[in-house]
N, C-alpha and C. Protein backbone atom coordinates (compact mmCIF):
# COMPACT_ATOMS: atom_id res chain seq x y z
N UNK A 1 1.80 30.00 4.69
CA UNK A 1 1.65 28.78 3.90
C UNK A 1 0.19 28.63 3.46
N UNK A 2 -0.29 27.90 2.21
CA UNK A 2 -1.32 27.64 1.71
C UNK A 2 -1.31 26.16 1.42
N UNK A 3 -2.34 25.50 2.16
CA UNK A 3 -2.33 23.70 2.20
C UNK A 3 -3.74 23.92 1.27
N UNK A 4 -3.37 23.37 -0.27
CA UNK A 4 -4.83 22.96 -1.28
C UNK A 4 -5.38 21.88 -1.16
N UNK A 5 -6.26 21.75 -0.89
CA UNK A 5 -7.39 20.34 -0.92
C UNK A 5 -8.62 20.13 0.07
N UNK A 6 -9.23 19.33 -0.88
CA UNK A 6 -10.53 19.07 0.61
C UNK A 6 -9.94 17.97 1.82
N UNK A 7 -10.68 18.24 2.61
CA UNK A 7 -10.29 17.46 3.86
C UNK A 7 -10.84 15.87 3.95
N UNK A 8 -11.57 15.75 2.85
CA UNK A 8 -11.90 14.11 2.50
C UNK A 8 -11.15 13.19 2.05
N UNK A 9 -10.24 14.07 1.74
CA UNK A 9 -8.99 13.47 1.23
C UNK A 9 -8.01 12.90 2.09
N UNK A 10 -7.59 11.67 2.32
CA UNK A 10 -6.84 11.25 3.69
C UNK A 10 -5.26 12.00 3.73
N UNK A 11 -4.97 12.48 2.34
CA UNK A 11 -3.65 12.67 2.27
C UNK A 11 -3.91 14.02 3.05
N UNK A 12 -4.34 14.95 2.31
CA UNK A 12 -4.71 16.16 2.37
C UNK A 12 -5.24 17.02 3.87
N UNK A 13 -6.02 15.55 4.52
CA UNK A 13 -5.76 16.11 5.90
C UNK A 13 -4.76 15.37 7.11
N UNK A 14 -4.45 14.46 6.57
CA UNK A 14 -3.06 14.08 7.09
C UNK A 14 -1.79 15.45 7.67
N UNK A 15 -1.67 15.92 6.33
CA UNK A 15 -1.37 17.29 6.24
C UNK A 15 -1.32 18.34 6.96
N UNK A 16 -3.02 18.44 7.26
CA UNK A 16 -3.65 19.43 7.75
C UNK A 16 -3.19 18.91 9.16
N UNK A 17 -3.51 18.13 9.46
CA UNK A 17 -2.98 17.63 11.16
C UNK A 17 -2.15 18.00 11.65
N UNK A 18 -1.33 17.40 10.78
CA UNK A 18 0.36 17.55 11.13
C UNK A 18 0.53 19.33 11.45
N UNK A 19 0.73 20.07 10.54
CA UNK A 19 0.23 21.68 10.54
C UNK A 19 0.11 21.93 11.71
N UNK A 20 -1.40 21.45 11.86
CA UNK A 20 -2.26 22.45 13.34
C UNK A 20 -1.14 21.66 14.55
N UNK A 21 -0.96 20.61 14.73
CA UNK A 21 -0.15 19.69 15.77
C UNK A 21 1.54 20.71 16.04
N UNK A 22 2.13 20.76 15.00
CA UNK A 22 3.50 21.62 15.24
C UNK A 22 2.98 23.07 15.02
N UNK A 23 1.69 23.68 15.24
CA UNK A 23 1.24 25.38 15.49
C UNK A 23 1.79 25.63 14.29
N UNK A 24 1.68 25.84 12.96
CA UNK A 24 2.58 26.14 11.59
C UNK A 24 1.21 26.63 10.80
N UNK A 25 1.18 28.49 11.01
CA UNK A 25 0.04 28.78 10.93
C UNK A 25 0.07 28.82 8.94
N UNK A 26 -1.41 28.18 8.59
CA UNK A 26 -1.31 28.28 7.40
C UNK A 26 -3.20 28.81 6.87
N UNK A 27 -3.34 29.01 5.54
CA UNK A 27 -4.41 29.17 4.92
C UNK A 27 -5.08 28.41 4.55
N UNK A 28 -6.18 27.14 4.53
CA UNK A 28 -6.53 26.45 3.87
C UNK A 28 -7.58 26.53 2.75
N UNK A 29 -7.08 26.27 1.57
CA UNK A 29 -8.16 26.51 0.31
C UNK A 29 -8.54 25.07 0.07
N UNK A 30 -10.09 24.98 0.30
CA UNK A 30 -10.67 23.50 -0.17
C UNK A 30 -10.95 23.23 -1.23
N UNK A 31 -10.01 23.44 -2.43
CA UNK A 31 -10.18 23.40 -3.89
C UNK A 31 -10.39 21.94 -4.10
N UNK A 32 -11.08 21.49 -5.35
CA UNK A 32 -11.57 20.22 -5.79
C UNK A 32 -10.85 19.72 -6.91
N UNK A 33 -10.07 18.77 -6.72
CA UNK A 33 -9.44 18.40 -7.95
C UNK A 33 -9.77 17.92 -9.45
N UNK A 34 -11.57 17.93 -9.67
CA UNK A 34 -12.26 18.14 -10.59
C UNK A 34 -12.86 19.70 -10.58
N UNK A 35 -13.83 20.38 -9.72
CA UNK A 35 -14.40 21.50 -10.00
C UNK A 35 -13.19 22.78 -10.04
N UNK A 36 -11.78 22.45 -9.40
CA UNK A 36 -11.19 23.65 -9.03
C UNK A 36 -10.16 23.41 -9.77
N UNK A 37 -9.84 22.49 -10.94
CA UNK A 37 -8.65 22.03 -11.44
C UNK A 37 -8.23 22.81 -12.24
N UNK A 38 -8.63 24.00 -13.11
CA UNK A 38 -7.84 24.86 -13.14
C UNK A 38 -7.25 25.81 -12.09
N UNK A 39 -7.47 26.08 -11.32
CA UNK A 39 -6.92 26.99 -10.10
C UNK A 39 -5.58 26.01 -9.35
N UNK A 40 -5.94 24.89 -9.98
CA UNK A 40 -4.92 23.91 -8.80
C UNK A 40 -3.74 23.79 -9.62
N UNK A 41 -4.26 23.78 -11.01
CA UNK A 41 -2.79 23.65 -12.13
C UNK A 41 -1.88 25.09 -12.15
N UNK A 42 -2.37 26.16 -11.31
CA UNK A 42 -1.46 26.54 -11.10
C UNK A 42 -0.63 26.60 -10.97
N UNK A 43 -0.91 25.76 -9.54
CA UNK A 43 0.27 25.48 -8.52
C UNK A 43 0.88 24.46 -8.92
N UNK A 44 -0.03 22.94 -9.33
CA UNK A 44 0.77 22.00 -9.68
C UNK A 44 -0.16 21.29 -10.89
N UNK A 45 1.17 21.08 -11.77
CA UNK A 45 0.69 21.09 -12.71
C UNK A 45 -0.15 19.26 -13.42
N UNK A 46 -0.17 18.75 -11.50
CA UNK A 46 -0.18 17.45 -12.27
C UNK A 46 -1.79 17.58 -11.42
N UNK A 47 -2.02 18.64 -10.92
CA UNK A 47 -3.77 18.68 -10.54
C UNK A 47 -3.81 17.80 -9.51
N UNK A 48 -2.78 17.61 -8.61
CA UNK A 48 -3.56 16.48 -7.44
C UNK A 48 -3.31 17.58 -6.22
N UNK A 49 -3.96 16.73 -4.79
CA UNK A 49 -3.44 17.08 -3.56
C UNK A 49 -3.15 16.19 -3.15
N UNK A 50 -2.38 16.57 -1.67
CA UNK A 50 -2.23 17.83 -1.46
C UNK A 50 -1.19 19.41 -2.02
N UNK A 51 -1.47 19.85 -2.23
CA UNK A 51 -0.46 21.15 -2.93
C UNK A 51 -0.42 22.17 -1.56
N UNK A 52 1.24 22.47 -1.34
CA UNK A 52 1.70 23.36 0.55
C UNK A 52 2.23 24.26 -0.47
N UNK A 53 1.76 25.31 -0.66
CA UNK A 53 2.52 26.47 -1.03
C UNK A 53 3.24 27.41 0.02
N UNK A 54 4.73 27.15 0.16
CA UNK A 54 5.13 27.88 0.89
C UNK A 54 5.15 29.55 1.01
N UNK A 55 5.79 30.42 2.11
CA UNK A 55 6.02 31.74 2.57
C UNK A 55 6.68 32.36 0.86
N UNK A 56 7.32 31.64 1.04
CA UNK A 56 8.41 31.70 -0.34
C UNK A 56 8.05 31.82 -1.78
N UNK A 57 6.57 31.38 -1.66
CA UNK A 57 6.20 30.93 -3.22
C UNK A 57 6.35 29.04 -3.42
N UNK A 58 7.63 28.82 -3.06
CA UNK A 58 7.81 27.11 -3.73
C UNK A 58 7.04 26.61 -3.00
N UNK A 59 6.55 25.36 -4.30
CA UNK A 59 5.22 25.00 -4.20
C UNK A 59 6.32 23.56 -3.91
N UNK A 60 5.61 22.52 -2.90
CA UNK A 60 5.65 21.21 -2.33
C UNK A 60 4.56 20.22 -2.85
N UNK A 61 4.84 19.51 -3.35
CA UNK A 61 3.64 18.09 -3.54
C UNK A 61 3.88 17.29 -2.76
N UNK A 62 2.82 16.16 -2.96
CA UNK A 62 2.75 14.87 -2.50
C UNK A 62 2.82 14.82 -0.64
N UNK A 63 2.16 14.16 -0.34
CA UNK A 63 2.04 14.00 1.40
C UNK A 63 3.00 13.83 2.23
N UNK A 64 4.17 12.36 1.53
CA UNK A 64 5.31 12.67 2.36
C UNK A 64 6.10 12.93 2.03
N UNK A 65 6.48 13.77 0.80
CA UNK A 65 7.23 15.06 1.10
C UNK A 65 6.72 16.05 1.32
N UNK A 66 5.79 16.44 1.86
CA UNK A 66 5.53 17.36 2.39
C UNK A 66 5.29 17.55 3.73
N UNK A 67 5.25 16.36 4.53
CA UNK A 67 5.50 16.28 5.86
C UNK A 67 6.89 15.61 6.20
N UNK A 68 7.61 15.30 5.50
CA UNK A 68 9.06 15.39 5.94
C UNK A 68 9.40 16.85 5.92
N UNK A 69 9.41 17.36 4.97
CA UNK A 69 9.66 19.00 4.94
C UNK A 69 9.21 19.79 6.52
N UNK A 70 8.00 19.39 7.01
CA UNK A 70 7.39 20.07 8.24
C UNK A 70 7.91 20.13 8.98
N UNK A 71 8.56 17.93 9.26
CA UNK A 71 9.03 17.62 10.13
C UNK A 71 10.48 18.41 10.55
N UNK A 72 11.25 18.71 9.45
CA UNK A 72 12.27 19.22 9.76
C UNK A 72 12.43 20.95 10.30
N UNK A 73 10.83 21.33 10.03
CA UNK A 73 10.40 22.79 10.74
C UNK A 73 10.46 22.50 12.47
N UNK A 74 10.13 21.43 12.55
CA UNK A 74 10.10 21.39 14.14
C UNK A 74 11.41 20.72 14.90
N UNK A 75 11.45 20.81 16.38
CA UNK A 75 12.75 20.69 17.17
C UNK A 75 12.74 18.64 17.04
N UNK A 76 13.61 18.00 16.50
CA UNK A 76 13.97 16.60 16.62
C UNK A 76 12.45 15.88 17.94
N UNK A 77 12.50 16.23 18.92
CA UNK A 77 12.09 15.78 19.85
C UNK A 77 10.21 15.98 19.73
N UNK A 78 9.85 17.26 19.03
CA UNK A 78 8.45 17.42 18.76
C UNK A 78 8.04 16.72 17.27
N UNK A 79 9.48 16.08 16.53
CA UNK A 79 8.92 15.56 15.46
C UNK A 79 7.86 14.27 15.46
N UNK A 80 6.90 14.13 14.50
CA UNK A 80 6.08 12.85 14.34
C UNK A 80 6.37 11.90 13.75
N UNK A 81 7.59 12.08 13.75
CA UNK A 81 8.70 10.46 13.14
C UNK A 81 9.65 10.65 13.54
N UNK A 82 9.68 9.39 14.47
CA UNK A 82 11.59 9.10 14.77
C UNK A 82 12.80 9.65 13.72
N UNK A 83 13.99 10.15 14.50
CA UNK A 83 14.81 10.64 13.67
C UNK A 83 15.64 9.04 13.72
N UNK A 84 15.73 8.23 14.78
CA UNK A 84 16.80 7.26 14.60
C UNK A 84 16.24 6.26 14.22
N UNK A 85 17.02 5.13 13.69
CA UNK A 85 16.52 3.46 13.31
C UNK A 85 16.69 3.05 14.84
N UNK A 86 16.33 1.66 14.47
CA UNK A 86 14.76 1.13 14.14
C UNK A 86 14.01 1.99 14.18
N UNK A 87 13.28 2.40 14.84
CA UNK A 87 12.50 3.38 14.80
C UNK A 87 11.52 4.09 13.95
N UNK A 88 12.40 4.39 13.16
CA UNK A 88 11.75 5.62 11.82
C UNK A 88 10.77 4.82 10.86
N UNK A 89 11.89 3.62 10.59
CA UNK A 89 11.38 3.02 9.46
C UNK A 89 10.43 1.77 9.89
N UNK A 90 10.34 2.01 11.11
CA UNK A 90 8.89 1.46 11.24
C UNK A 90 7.58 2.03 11.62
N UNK A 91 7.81 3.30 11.85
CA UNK A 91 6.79 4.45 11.85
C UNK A 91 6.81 4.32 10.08
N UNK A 92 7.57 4.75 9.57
CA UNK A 92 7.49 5.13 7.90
C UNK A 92 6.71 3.72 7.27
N UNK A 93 6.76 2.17 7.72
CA UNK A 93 6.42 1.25 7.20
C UNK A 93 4.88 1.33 7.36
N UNK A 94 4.30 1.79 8.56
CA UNK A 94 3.20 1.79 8.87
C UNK A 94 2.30 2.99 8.26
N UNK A 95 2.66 3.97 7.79
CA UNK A 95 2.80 5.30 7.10
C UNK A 95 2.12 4.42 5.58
N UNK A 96 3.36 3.61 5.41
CA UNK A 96 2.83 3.51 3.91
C UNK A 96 1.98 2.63 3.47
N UNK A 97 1.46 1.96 4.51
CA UNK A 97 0.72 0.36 4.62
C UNK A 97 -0.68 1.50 4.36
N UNK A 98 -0.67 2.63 5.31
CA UNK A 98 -1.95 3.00 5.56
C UNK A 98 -2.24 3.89 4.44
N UNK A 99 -1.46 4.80 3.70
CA UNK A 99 -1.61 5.96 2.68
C UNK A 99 -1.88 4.54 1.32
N UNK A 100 -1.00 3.46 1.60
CA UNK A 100 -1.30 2.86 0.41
C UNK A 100 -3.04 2.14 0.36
N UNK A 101 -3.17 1.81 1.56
CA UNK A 101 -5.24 1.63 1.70
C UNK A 101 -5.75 2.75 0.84
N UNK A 102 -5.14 4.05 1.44
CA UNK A 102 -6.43 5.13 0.44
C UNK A 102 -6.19 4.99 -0.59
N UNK A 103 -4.96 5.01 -1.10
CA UNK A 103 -4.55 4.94 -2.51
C UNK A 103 -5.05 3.92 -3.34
N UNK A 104 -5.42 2.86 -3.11
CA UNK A 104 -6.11 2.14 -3.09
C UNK A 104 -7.72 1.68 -3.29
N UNK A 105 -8.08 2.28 -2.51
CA UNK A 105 -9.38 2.81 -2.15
C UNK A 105 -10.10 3.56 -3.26
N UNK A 106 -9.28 4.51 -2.98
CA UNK A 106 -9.46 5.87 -4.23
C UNK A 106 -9.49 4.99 -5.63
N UNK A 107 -8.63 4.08 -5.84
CA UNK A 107 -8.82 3.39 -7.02
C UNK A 107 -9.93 2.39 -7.27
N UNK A 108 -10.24 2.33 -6.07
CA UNK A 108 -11.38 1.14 -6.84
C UNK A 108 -13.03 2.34 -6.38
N UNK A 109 -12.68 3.53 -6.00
CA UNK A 109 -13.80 4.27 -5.38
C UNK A 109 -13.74 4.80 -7.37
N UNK A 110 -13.21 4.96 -8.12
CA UNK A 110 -13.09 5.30 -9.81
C UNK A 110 -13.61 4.41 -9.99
N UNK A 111 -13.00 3.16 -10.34
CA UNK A 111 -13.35 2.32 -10.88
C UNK A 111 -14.50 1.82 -11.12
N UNK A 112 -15.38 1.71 -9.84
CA UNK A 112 -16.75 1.41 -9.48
C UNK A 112 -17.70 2.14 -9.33
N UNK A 113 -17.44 4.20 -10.05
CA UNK A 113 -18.80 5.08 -9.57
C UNK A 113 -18.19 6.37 -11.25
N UNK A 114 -16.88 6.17 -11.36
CA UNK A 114 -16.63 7.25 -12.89
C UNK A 114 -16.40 6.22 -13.94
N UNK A 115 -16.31 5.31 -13.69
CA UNK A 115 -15.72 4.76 -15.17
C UNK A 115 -17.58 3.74 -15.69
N UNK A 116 -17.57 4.47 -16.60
CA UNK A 116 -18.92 3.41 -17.43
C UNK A 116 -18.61 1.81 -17.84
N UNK A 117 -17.22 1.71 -18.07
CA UNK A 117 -17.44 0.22 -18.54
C UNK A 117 -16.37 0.04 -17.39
N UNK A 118 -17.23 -0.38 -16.40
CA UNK A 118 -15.87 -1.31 -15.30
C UNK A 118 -14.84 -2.67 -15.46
N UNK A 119 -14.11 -2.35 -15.30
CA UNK A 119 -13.13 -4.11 -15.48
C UNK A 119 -13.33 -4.81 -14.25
N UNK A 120 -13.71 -5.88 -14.37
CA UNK A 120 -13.50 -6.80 -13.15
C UNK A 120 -12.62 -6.89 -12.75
N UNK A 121 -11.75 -7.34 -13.73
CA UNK A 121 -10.45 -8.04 -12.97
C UNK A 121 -9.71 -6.89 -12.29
N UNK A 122 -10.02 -5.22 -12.58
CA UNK A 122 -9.06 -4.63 -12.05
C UNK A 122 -10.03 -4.86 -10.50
N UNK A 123 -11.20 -4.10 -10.57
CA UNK A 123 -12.08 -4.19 -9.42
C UNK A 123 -11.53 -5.17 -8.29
N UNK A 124 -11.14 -6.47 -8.86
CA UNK A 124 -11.17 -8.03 -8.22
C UNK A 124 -9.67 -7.67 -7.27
N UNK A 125 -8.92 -6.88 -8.61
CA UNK A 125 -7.62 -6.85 -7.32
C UNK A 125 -7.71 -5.49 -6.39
N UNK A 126 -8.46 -4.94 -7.12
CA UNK A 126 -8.52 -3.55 -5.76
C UNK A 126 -8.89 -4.17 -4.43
N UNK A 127 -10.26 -4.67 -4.74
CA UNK A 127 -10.44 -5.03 -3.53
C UNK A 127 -9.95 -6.25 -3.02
N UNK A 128 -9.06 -6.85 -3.08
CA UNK A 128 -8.09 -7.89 -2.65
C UNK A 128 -7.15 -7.28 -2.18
N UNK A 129 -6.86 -6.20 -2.37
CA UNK A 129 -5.75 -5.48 -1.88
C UNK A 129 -6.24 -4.49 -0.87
N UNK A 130 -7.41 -4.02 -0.90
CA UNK A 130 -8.05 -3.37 0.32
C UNK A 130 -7.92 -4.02 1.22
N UNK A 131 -8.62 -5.40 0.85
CA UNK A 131 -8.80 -6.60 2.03
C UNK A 131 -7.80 -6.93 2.70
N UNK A 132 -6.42 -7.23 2.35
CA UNK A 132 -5.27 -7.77 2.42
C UNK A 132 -4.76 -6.55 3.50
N UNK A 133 -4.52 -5.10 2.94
CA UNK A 133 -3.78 -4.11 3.61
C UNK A 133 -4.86 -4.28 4.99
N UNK A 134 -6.12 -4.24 5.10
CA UNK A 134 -6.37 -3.68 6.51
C UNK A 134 -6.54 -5.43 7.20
N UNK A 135 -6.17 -6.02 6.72
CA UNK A 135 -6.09 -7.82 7.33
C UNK A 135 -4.66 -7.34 8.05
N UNK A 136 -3.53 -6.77 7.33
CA UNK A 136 -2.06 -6.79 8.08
C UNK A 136 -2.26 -5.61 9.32
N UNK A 137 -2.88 -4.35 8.88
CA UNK A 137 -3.03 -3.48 9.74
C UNK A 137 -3.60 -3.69 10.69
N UNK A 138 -5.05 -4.77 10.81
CA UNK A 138 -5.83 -5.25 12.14
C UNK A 138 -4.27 -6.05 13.00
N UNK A 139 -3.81 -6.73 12.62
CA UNK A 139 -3.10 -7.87 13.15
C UNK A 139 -1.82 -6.93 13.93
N UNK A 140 -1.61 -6.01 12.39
CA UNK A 140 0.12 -5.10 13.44
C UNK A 140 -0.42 -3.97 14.72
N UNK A 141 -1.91 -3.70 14.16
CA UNK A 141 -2.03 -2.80 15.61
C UNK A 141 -2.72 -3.16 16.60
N UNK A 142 -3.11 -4.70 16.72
CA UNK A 142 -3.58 -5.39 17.68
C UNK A 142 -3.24 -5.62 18.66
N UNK A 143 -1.24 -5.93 18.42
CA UNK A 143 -0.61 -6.14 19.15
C UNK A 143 0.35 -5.09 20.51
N UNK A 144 -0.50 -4.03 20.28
CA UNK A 144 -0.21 -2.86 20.76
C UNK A 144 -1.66 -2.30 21.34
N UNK A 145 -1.59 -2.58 22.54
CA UNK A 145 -2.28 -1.79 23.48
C UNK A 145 -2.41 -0.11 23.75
N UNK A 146 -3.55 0.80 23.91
CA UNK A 146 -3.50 1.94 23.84
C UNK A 146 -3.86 2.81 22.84
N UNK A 147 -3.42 3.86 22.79
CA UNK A 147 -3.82 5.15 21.68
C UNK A 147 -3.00 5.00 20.79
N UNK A 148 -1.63 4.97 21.49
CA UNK A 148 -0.48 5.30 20.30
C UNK A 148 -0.17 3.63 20.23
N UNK A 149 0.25 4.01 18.46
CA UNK A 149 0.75 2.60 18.36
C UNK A 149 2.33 2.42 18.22
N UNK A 150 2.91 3.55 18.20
CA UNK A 150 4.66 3.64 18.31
C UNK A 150 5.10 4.05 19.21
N UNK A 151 6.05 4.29 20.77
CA UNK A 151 6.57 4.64 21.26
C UNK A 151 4.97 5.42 22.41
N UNK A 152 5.32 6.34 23.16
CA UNK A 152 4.27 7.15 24.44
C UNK A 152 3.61 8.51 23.36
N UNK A 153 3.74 8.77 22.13
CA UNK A 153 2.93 9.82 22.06
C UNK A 153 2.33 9.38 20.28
N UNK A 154 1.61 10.61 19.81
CA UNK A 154 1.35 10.32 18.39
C UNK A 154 2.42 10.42 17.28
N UNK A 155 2.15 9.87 16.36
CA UNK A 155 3.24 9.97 15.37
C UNK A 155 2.44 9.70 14.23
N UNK A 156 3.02 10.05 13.26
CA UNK A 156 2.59 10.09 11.65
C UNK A 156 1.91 8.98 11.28
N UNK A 157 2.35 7.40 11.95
CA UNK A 157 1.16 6.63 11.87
C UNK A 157 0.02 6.52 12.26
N UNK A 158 -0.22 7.31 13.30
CA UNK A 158 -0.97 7.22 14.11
C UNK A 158 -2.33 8.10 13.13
N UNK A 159 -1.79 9.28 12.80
CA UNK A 159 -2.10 10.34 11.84
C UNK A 159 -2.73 9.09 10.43
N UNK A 160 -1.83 8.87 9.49
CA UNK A 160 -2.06 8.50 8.48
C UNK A 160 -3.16 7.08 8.68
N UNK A 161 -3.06 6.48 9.68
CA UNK A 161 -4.12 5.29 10.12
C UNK A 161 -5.31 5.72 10.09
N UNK A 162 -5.42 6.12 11.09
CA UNK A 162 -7.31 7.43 11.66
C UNK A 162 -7.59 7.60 10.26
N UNK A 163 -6.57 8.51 9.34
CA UNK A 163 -7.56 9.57 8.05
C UNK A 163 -7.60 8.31 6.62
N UNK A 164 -7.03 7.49 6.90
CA UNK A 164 -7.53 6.01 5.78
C UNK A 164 -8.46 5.71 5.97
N UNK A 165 -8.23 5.16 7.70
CA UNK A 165 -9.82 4.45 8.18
C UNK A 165 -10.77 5.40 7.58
N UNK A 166 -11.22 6.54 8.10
CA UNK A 166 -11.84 7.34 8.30
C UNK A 166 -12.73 7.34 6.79
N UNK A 167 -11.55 7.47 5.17
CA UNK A 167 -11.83 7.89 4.53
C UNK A 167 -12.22 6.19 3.59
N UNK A 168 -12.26 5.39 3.68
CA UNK A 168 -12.53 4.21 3.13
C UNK A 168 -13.84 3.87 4.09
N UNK A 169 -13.83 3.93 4.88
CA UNK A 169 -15.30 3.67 5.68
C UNK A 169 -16.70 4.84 5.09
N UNK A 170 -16.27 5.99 4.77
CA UNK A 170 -17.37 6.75 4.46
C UNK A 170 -17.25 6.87 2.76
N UNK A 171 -16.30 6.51 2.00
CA UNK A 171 -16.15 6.26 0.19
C UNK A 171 -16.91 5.25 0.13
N UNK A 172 -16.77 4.07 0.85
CA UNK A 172 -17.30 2.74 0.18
C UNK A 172 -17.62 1.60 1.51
N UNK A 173 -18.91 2.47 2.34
CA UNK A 173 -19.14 1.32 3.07
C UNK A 173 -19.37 0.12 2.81
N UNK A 174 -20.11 0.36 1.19
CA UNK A 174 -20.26 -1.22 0.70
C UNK A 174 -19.43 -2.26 0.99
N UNK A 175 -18.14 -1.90 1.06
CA UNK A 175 -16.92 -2.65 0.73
C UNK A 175 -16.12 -2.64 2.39
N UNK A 176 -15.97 -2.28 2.47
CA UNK A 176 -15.50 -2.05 4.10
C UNK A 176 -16.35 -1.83 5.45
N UNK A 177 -16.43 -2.98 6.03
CA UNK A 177 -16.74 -2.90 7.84
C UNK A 177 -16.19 -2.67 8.67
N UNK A 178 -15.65 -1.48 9.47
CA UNK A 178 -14.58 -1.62 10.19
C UNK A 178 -14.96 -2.81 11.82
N UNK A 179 -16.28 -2.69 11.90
CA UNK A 179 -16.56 -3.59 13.05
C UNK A 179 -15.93 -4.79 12.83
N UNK A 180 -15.55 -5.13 11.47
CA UNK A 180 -14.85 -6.77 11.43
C UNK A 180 -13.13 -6.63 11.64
N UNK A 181 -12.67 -5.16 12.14
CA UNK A 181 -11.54 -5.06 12.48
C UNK A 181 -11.64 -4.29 13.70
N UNK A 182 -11.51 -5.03 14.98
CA UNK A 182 -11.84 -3.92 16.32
C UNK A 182 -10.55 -3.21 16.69
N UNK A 183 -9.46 -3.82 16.47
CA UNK A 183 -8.28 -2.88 16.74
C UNK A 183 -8.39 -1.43 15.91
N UNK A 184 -8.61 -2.23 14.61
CA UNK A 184 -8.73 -0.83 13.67
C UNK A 184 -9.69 0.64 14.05
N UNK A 185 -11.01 -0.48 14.46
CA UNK A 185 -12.14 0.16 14.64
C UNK A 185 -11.88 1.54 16.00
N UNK A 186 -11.58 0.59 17.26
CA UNK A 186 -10.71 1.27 18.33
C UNK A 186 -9.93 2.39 18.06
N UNK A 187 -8.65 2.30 17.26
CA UNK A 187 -8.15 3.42 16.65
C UNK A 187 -8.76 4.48 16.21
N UNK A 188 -9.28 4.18 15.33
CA UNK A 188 -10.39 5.41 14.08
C UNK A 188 -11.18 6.11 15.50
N UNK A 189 -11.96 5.31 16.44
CA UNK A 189 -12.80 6.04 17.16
C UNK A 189 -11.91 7.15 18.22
N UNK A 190 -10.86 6.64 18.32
CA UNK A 190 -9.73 7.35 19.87
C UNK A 190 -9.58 8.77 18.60
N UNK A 191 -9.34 8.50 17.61
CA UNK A 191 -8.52 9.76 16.77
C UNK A 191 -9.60 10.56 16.66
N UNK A 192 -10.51 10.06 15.97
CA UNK A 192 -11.73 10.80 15.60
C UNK A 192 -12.53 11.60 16.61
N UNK A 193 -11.83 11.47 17.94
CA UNK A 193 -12.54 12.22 18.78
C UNK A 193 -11.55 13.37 19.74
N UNK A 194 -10.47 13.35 18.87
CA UNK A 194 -9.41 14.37 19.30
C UNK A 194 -10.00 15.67 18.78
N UNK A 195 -9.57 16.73 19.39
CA UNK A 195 -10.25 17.92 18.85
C UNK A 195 -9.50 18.40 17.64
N UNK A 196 -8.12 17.87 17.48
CA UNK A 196 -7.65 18.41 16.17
C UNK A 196 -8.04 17.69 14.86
N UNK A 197 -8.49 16.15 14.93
CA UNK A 197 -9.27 15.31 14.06
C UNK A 197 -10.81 16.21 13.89
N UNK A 198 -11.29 16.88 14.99
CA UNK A 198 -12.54 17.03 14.66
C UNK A 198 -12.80 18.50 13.49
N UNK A 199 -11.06 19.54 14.08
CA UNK A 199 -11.35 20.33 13.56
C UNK A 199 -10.62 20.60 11.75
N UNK A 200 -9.97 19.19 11.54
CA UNK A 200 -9.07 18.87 10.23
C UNK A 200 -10.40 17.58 9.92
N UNK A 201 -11.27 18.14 8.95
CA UNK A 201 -12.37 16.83 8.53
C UNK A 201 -13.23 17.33 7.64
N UNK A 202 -13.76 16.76 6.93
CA UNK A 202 -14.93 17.12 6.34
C UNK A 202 -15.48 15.87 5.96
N UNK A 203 -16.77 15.83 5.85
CA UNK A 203 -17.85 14.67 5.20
C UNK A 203 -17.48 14.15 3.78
N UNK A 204 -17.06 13.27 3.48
CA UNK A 204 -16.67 12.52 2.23
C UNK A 204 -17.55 13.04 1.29
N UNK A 205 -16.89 13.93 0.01
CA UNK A 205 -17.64 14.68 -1.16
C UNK A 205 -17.32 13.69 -2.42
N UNK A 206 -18.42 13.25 -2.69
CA UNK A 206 -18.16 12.06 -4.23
C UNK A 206 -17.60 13.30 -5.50
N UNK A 207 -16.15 13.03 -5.93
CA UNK A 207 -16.18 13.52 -7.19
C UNK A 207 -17.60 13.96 -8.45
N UNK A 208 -17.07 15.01 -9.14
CA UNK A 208 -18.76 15.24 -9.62
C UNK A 208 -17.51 15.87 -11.24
């Protein structure tokens, strides 16, 4: 397998985690979705990451389908999302609370450093919506004591939480404190010091 993207990318090493976590030996190319974007339209033709080129050739987009796909490489019991309800879809709710921060993020990290004539009003709701997503996320993982915040081990939220935090704290400290969220803060620090966080990372690279 070949996983495309830099590791600043929350999706992209989300990814990468998941991978090294179920042993799913792969290649990683840290292509740039500006400097490497022809090499990436190869594979996909819409130029984003993450891009999993399988054994096979077929090429996989987007984060969660591409870690549902993984998930189903591994035995039910080693997966990082519940197979049954309740369950799943509250691992998956928390999944998307947190991929939707970067997504997010990433939009107002454009808005406010590539675009020459900025809009306020879009600016005004980005960051209202930054604010808002990690206001629900302080509050839902507060209430949960410990490392993991679903069930006794890690799971995909756990994953997709850490590499948001991670990646909105070093895009735009301006804009984000995590000290004004200590649950959050707590989290980011427990992950960030796992050896598979240390060895799926790289230093936040500003688009060029």
């Amino acid at each position: 397998m070949i996983l495309i993207g830099q590791y600043d990318s929350p999706f992209v090493r989300r990814v990468g985690i998941a991978l090294t976590i179920y042993d799913i030996a792969f290649e990683h190319r840290p292509w740039s979705t500006f400097s490497d974007a022809e090499k990436l339209a190869f594979y996909n033709p819409l130029m984003r990451v993450p891009t999993l080129v399988l054994d096979d050739g077929f090429v996989l987009i987007d984060s969660h389908l591409i870690l549902d796909y993984l998930d189903s490489r591994v035995a039910p019991e080693k997966a990082l999302a519940p197979g049954l309800e309740p369950d799943r879809h509250k691992v998956l709710k928390a999944v998307a609370l947190s991929t939707g921060l970067s997504e997010k993020a990433v939009s107002l990290f454009y808005e406010m450093v590539l675009h020459e004539q900025r809009s306020p009003v879009w600016e005004a709701r980005c960051r209202t919506q930054v604010g808002q997503v990690l206001a629900v996320l302080q509050a839902e993982r507060a209430k949960v004591e410990g490392p993991f915040w679903f069930g006794n081990r890690i799971s995909h939220a756990d994953i997709a939480l850490a590499c948001a935090l991670r990646h909105v704290a070093e895009s735009m400290p301006q804009v984000v404190d995590l000290t004004a969220y200590p649950a959050l803060a707590a989290h980011s620090a427990h992950y960030e010091g796992l050896a598979v966080f240390q060895n799926i990372q790289q230093p936040f690279i500003p688009p060029a």
